[in-house]
C-alpha atoms as a PDB file:
ATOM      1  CA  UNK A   1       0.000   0.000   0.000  1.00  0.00           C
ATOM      2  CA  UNK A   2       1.305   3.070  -0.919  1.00  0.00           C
ATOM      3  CA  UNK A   3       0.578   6.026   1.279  1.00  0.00           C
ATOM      4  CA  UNK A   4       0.956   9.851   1.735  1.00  0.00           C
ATOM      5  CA  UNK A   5       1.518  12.146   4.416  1.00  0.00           C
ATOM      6  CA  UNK A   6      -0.032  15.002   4.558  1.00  0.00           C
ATOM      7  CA  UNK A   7       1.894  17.495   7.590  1.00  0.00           C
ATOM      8  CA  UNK A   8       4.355  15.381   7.133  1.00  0.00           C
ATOM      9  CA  UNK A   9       7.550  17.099   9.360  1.00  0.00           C
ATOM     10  CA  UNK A  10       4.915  18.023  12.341  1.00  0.00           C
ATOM     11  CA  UNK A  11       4.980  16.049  15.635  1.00  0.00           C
ATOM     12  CA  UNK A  12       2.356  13.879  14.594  1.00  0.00           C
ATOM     13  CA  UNK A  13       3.458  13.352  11.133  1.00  0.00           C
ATOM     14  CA  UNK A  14       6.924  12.235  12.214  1.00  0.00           C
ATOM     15  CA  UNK A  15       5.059   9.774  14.795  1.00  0.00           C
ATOM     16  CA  UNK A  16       2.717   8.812  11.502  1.00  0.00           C
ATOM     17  CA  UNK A  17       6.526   7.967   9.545  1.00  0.00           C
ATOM     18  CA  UNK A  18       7.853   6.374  12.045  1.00  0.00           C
ATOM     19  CA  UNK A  19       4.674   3.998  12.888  1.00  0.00           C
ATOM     20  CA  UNK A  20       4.435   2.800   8.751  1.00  0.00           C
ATOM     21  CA  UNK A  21       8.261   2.249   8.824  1.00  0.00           C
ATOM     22  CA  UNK A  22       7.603  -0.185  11.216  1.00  0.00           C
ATOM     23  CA  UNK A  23       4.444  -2.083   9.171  1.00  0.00           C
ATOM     24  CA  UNK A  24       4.772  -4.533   6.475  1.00  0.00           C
ATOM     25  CA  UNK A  25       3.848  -3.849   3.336  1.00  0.00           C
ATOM     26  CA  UNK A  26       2.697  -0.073   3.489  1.00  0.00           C
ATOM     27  CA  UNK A  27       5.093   2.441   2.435  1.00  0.00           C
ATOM     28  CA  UNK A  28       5.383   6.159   1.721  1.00  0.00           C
ATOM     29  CA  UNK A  29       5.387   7.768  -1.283  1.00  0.00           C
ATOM     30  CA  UNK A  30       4.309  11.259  -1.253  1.00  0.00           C
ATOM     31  CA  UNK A  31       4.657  13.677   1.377  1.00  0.00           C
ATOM     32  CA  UNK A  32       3.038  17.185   1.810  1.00  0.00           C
ATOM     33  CA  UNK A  33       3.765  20.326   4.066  1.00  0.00           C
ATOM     34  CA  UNK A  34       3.037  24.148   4.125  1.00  0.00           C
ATOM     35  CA  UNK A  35       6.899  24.727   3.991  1.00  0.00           C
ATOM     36  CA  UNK A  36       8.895  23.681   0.694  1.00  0.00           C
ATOM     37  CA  UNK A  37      12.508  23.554   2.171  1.00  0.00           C
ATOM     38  CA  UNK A  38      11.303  21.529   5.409  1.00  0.00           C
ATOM     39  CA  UNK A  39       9.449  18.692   3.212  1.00  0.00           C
ATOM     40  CA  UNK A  40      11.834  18.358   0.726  1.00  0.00           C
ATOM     41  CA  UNK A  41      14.187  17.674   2.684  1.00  0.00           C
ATOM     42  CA  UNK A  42      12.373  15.466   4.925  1.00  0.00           C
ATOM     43  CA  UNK A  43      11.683  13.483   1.564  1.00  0.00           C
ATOM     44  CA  UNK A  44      15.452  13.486   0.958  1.00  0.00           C
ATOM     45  CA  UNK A  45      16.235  12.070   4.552  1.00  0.00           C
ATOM     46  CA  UNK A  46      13.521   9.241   4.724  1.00  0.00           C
ATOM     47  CA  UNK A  47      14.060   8.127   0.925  1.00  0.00           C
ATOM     48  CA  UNK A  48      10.431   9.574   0.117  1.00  0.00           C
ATOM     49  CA  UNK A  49      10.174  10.105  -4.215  1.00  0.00           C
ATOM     50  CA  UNK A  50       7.626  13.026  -3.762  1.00  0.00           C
ATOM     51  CA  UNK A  51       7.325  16.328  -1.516  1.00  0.00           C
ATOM     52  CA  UNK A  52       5.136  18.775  -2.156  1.00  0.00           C
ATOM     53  CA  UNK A  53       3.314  21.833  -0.526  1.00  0.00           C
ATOM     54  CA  UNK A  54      -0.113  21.008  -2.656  1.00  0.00           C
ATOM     55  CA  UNK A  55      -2.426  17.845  -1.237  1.00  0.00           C
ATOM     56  CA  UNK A  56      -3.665  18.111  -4.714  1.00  0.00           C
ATOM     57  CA  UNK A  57      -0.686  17.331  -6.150  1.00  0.00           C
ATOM     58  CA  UNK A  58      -0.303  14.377  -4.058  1.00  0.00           C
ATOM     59  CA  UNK A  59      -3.871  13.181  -4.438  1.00  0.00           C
ATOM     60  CA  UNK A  60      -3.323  12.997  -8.613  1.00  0.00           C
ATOM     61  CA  UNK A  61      -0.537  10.526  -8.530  1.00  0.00           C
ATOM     62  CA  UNK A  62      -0.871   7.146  -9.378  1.00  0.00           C
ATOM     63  CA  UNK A  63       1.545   5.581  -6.539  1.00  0.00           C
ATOM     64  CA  UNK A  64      -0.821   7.234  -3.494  1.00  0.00           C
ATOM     65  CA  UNK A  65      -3.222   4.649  -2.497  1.00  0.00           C
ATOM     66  CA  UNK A  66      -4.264   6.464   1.069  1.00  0.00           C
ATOM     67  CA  UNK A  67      -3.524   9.817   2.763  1.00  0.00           C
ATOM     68  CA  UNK A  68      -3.005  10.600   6.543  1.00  0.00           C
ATOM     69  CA  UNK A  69      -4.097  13.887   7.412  1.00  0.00           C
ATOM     70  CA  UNK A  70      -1.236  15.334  10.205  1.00  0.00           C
ATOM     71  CA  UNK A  71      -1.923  18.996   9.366  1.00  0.00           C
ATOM     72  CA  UNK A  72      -3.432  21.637  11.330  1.00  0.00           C
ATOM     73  CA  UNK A  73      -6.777  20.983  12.539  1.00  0.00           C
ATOM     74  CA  UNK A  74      -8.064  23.744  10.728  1.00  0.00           C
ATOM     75  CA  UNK A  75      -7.020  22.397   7.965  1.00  0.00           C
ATOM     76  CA  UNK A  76      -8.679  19.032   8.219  1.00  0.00           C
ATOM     77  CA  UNK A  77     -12.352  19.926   6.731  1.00  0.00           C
ATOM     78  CA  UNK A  78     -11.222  20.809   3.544  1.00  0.00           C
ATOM     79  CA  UNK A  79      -8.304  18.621   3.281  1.00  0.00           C
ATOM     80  CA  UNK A  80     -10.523  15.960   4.218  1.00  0.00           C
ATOM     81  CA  UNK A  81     -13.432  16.512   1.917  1.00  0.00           C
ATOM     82  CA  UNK A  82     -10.272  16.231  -0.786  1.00  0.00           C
ATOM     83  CA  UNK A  83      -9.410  12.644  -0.170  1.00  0.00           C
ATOM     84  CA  UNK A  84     -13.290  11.589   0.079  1.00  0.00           C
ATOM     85  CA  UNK A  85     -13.638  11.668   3.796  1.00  0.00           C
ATOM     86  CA  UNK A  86     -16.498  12.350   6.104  1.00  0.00           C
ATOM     87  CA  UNK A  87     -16.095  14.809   9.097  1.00  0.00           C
ATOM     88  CA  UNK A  88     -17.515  14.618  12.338  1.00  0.00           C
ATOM     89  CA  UNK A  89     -19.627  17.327  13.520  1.00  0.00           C
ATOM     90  CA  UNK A  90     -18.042  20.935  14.563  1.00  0.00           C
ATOM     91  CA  UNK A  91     -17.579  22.146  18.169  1.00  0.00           C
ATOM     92  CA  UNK A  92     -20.511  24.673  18.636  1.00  0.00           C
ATOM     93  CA  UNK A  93     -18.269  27.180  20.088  1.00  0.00           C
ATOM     94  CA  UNK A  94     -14.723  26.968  18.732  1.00  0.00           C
ATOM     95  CA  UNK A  95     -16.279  25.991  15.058  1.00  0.00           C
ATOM     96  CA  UNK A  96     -13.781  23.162  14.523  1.00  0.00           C
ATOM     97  CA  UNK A  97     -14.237  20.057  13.450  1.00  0.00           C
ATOM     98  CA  UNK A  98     -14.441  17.869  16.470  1.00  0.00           C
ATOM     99  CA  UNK A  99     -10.963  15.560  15.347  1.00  0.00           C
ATOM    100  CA  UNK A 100      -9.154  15.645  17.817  1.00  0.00           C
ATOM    101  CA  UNK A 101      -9.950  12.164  19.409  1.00  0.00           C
ATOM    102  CA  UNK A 102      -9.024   8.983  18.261  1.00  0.00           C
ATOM    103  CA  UNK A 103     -12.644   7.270  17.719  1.00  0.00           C
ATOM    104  CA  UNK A 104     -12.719   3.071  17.885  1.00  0.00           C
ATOM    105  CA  UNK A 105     -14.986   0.908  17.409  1.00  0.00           C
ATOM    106  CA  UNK A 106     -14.120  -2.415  18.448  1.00  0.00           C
ATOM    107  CA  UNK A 107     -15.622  -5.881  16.980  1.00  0.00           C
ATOM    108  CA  UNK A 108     -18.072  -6.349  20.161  1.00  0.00           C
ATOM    109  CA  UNK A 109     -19.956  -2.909  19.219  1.00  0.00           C
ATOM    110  CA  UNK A 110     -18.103  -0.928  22.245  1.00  0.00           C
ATOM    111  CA  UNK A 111     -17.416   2.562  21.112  1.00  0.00           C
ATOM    112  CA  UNK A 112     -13.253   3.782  22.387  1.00  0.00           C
ATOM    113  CA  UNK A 113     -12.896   7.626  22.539  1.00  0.00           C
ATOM    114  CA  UNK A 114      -9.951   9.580  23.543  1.00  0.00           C
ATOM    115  CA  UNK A 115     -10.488  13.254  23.594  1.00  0.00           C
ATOM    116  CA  UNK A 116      -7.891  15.719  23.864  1.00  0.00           C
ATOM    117  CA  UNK A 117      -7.648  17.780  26.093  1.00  0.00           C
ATOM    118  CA  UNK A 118      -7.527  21.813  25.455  1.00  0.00           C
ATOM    119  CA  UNK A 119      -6.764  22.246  29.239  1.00  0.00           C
ATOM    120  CA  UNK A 120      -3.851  19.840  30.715  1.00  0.00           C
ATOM    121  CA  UNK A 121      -1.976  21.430  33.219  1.00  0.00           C
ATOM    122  CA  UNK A 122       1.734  20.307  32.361  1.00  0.00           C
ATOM    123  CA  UNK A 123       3.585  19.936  29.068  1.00  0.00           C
ATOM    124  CA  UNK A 124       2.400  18.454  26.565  1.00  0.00           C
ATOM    125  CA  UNK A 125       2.580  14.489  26.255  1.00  0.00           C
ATOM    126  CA  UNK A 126       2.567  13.635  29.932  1.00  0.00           C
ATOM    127  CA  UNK A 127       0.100  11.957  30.754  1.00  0.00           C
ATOM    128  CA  UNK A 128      -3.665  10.585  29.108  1.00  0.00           C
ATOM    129  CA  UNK A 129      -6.290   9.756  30.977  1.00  0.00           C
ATOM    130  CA  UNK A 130      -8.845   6.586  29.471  1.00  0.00           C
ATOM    131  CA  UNK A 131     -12.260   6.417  31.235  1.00  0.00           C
ATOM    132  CA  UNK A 132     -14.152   3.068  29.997  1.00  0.00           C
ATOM    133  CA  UNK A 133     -16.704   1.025  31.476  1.00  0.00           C
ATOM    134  CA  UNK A 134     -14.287  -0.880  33.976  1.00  0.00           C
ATOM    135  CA  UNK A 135     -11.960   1.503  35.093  1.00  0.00           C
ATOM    136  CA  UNK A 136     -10.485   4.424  34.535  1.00  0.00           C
ATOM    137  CA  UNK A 137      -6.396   3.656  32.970  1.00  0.00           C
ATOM    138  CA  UNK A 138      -3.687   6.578  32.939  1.00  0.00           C
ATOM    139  CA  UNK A 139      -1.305   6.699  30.392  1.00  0.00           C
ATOM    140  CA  UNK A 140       2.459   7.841  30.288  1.00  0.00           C
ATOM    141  CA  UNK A 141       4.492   7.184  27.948  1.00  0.00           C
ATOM    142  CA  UNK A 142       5.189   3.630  28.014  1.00  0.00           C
ATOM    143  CA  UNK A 143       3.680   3.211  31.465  1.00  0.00           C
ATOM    144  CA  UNK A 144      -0.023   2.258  31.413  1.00  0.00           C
ATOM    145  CA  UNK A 145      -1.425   2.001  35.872  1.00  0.00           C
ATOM    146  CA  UNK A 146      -5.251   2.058  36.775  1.00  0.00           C
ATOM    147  CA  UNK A 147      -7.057   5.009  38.481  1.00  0.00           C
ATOM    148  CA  UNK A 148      -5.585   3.963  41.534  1.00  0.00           C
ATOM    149  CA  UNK A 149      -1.769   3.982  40.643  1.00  0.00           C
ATOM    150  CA  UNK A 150      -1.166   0.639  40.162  1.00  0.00           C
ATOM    151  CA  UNK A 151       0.802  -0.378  37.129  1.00  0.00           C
ATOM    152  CA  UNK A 152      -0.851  -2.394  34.321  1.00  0.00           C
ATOM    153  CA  UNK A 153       1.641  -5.617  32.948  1.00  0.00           C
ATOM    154  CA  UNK A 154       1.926  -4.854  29.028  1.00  0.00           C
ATOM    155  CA  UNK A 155       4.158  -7.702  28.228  1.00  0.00           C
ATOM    156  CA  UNK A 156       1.355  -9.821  26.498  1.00  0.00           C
ATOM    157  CA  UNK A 157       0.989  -6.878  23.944  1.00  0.00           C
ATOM    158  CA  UNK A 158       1.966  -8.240  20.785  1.00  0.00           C
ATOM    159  CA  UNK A 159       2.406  -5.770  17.525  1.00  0.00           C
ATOM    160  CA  UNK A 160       3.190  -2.910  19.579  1.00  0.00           C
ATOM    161  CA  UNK A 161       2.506  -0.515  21.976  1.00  0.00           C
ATOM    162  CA  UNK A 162       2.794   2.377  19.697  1.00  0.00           C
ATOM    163  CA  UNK A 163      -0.577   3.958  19.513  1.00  0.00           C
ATOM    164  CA  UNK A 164      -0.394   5.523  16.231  1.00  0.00           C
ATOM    165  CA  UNK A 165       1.122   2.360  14.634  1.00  0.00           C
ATOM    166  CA  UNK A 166      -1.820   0.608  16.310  1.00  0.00           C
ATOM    167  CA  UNK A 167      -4.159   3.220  14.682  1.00  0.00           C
ATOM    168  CA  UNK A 168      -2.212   2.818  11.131  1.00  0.00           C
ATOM    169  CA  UNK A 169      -2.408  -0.668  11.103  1.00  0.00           C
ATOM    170  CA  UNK A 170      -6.267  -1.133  11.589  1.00  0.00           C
ATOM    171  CA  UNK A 171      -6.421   1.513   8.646  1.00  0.00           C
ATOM    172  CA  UNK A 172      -4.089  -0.150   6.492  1.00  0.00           C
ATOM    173  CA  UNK A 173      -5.657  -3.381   7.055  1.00  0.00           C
ATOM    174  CA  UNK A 174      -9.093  -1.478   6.718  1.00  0.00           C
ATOM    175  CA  UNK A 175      -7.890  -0.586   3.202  1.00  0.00           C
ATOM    176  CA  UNK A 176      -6.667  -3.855   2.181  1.00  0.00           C
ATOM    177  CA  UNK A 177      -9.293  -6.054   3.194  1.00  0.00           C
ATOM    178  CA  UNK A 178     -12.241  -3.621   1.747  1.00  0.00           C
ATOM    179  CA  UNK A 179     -13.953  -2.647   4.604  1.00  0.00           C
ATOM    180  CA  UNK A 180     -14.491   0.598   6.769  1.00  0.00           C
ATOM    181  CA  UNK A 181     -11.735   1.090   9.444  1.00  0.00           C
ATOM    182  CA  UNK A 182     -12.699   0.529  13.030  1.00  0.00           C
ATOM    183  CA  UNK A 183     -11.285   4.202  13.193  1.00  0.00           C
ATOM    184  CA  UNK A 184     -13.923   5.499  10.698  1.00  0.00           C
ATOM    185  CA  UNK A 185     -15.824   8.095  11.778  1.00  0.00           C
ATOM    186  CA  UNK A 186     -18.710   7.348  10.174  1.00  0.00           C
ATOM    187  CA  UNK A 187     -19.218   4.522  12.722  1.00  0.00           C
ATOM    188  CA  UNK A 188     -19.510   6.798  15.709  1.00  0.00           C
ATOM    189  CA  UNK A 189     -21.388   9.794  14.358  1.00  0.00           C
ATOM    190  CA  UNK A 190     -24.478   8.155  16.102  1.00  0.00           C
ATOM    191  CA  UNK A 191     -23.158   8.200  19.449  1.00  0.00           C
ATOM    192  CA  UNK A 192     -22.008  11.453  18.423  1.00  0.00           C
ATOM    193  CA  UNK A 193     -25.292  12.955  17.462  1.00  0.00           C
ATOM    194  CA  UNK A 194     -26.880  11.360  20.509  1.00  0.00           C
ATOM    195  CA  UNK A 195     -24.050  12.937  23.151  1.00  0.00           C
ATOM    196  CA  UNK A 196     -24.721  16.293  21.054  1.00  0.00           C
ATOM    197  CA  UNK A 197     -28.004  16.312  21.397  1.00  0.00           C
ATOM    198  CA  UNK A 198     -28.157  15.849  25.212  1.00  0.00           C
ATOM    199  CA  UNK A 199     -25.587  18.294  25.643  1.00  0.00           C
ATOM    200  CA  UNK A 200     -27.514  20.810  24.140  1.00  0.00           C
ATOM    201  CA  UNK A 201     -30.889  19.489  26.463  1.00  0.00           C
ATOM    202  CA  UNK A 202     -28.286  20.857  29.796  1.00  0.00           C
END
């Protein structure tokens, strides 16, 4: 599978490079970012054939199969609606689309969501917090404990316990096999519209 980056030498586009490095058969060919000395010669360091500053550009080649949006949130509704995906409804008082979360559904039918947060107090990365139906789960780096402090064993994990390789492999596989990524938003927008609707009841 052949794949582009879009915000490609951001945080999370590095993190997005570095997770399809590590996956089998899914490789980068086409990367895009606002600045044209900064992508080009991210291209030239990670062996990439195409930089540009133009999604467009990237989007009419024949060796771009998917696209990973890593740009500016801003930037995500119309980059989005460019590469035929479906946003999630806006934040009724910022006016954003509501992306930043990373939405799951998993096989049973239980919905994942994990929302950042506009408010942490510390810098930036420390620390997420994962409230589910059996506990709450802290997360630091590489360090998962429960609400109460106490640390979580990981070594049964098998692929990884990269998150955004995690993420890029259930859309890659997604792809590949035909079907709608557990990631998709279009799976969620009901629980979406429901939580929106009794938010606005309050």
């Amino acid at each position: 599978m052949r794949v582009c980056v879009a915000g490609a030498y951001g945080a999370f586009g590095l993190k997005h490079l570095d997770a399809i490095a590590a996956i089998d058969g899914v490789r980068v060919t086409s990367v895009m970012g606002r600045n044209e000395d900064k992508i080009r010669a991210l291209a030239n360091v990670r062996n990439i054939p195409h930089a540009t500053t133009d999604l467009a550009e990237s989007l009419a080649r024949d060796d771009v199969d998917a696209v990973i949006l890593s740009t500016p949130t801003e930037l995500h509704a119309d980059q989005a609606s460019q590469v035929h995906a479906l946003e999630g409804p806006h934040h009724p008082d910022l006016g954003i689309a509501m992306d930043m979360n990373v939405l799951l559904k998993v096989p049973t039918g239980a919905l994942f969501t994990l929302s950042l947060s506009f408010n942490n107090d510390g810098p930036f990365g420390t620390f997420f917090r994962y409230i589910c139906d059996n506990g709450t789960y802290v997360a630091s780096y590489d360090d998962l404990e429960d609400g109460n402090g106490n640390k979580i064993d990981l070594s049964d994990i098998g692929v990884s316990l990269n998150g955004i390789e995690l993420e890029d492999r259930e859309f890659f596989a997604a792809i590949a096999e035909g079907r709608e990524p557990n990631a998709s938003v279009a799976q969620i927008l009901p629980a979406m519209a429901t939580l929106d609707r009794i938010e606005k009841c309050f």
